[in-house]
Protein backbone atom coordinates (compact mmCIF):
# COMPACT_ATOMS: atom_id res chain seq x y z
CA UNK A 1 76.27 80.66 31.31
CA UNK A 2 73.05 78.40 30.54
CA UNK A 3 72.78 77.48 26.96
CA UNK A 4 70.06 78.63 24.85
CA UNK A 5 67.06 76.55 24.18
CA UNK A 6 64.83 77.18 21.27
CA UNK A 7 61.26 75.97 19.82
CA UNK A 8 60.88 74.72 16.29
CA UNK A 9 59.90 72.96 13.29
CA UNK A 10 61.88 70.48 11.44
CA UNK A 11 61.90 71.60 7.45
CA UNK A 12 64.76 68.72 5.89
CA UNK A 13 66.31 65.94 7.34
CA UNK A 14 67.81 65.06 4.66
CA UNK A 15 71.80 65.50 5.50
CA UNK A 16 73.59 62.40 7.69
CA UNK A 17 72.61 63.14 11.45
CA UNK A 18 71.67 66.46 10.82
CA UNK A 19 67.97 68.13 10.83
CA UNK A 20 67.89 71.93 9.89
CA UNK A 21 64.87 73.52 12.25
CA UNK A 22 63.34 76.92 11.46
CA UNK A 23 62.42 78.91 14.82
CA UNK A 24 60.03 81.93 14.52
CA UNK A 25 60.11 84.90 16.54
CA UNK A 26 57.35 87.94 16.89
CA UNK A 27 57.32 91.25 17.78
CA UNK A 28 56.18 94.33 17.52
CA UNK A 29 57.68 96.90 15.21
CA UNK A 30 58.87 99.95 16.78
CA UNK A 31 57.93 102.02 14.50
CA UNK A 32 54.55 100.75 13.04
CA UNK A 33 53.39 98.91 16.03
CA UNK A 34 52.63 95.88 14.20
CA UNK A 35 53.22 92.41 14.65
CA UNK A 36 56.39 91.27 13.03
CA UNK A 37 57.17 87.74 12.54
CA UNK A 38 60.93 86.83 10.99
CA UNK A 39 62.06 83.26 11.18
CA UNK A 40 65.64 81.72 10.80
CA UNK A 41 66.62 77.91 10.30
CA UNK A 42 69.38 76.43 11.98
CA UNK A 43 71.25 72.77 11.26
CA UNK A 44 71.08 70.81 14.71
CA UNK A 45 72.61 67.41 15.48
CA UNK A 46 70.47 64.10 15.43
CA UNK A 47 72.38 61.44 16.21
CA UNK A 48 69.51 58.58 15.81
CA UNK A 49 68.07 60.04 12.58
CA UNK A 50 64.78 59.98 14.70
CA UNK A 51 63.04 63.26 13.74
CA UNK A 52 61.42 63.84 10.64
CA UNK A 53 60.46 66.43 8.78
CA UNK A 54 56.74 68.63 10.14
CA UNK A 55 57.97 67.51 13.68
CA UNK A 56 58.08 70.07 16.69
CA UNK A 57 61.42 69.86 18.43
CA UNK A 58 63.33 71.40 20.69
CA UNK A 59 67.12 72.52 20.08
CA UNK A 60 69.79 73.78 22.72
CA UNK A 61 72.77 75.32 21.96
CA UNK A 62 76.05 73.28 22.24
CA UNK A 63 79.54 73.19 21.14
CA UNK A 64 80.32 73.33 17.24
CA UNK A 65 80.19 69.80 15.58
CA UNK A 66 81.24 70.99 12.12
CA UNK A 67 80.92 74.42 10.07
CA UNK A 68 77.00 75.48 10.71
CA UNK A 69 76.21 73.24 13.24
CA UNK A 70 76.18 74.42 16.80
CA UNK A 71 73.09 73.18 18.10
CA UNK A 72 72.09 69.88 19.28
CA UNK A 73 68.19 68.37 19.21
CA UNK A 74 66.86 67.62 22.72
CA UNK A 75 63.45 66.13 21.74
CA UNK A 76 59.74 66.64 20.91
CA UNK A 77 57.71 69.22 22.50
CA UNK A 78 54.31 67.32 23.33
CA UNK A 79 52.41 70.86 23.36
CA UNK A 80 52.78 71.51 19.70
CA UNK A 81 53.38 74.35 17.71
């Protein structure tokens, strides 16, 4: 099965190798047909400390390093946001 890759921004990278991204999704409510946007963070591995925080990365799932993290930090995205 291929892992997941996601699209976000770096918000603290403040813990020891560890960045915590928030991803946002859209979409349109089924109901009101409005655009919906809900965002959730997830804690992603950075071994090099080399992302900081306001920087777009990219994150693919991987096997669990510790409690919350399951997702490792596979670089910039040069398009932006």
């Amino acid at each position: 099965m291929p892992k997941r890759i996601l699209q976000g921004v770096v918000v603290s990278d403040k813990n020891a190798k560890t960045v915590v991204v928030k991803v946002e999704r859209r979409f349109t409510h089924p109901v009101l047909k409005k655009t919906v946007r809900r965002s959730k963070r997830y804690h992603a591995h950075d071994e090099n400390k080399e992302f900081k925080t306001g920087d777009v990365v990219r994150i693919r799932e991987c096997r669990p390093i510790s409690k919350l993290k399951s997702w490792e930090v596979i670089g910039r995205n040069e398009q932006g946001v």
